[in-house]
C-alpha atoms as a PDB file:
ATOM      1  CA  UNK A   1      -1.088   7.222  12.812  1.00  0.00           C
ATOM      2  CA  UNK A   2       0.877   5.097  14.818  1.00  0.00           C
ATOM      3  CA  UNK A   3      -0.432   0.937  14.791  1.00  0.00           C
ATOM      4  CA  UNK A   4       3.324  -0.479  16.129  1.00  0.00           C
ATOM      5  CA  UNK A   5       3.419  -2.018  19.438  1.00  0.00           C
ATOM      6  CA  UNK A   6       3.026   0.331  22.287  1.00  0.00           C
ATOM      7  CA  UNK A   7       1.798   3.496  19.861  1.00  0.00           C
ATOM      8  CA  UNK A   8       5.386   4.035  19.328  1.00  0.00           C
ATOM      9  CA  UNK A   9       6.980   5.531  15.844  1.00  0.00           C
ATOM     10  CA  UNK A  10       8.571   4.234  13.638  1.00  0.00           C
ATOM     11  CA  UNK A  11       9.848   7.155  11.585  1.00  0.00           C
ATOM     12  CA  UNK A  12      12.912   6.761   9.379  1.00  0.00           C
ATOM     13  CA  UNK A  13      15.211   9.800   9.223  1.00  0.00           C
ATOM     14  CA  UNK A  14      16.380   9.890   5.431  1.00  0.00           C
ATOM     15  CA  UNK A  15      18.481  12.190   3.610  1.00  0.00           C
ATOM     16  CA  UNK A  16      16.674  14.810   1.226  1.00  0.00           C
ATOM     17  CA  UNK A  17      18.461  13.151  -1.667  1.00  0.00           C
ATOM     18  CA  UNK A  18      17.033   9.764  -1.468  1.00  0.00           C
ATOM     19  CA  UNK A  19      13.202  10.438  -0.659  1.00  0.00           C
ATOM     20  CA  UNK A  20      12.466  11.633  -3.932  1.00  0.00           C
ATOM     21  CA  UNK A  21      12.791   7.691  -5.062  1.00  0.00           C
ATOM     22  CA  UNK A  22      10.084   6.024  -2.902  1.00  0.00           C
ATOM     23  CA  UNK A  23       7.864   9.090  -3.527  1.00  0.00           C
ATOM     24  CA  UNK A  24       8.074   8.587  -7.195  1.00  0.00           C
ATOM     25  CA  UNK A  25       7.784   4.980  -6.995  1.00  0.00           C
ATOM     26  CA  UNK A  26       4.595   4.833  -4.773  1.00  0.00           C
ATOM     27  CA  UNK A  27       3.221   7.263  -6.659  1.00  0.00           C
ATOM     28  CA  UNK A  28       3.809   4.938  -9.661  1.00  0.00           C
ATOM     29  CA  UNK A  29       2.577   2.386  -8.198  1.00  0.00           C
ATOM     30  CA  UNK A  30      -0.563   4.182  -6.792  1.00  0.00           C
ATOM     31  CA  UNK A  31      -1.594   5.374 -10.367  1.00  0.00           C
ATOM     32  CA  UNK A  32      -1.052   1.952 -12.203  1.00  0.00           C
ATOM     33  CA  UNK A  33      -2.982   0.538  -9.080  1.00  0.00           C
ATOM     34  CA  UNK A  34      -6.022   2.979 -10.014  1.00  0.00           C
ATOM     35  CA  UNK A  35      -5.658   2.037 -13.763  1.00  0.00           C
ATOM     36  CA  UNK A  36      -6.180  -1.710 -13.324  1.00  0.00           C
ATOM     37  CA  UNK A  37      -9.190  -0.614 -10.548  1.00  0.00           C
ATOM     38  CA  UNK A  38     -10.404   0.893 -13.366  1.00  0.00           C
ATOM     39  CA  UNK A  39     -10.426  -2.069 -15.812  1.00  0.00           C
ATOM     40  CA  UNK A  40     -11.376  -4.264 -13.245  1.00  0.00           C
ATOM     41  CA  UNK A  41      -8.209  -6.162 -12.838  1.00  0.00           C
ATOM     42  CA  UNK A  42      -6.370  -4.581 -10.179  1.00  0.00           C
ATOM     43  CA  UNK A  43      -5.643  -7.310  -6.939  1.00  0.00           C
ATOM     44  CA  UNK A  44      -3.301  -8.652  -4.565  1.00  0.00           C
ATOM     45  CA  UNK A  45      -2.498 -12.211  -3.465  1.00  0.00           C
ATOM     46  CA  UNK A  46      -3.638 -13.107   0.198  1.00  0.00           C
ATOM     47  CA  UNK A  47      -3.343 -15.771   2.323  1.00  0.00           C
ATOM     48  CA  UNK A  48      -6.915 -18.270   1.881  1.00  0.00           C
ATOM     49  CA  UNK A  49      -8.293 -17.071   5.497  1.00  0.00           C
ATOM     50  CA  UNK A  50      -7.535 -13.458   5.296  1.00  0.00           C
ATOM     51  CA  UNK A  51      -9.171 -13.937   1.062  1.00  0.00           C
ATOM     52  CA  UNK A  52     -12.623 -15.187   2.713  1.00  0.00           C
ATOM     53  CA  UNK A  53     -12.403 -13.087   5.908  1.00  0.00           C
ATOM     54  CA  UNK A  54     -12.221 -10.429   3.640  1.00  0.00           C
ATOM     55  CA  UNK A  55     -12.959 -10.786   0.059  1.00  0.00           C
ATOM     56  CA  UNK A  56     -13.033  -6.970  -1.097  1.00  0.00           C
ATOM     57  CA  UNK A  57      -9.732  -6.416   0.021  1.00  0.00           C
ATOM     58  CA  UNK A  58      -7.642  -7.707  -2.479  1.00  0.00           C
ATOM     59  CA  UNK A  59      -9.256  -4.395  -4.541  1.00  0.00           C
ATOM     60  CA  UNK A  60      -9.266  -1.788  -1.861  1.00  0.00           C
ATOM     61  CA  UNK A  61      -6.362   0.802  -2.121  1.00  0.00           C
ATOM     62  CA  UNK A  62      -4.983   2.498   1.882  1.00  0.00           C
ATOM     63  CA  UNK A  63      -2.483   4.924   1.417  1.00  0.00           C
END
């Protein structure tokens, strides 16, 4: 999917050694986010407008 200006990319070459780290984080990150869904405590802080223009977002998860 590419949403950048002009349908461009914006792929990142990266050495093989140092994409294990984000992977591993996000994936951290993705399960603690689905743990606090769970509970019912999982959000995120946004601006006022964007909060009542859209007020399920601050629990929806896009990967």
């Amino acid at each position: 999917m590419h949403d950048s200006k002009g349908k461009k990319s914006r792929i990142v070459p990266m050495p093989a050694r140092v994409v294990s780290d984000p992977r591993k984080w996000m994936e951290s990150r993705r399960l603690l986010h689905e743990h606090d869904l769970e509970k019912g405590q999982a959000s995120v802080c946004l601006p006022k407008a964007l909060e009542r223009k859209y007020p399920g977002a601050v629990r929806e998860l896009k990967w």
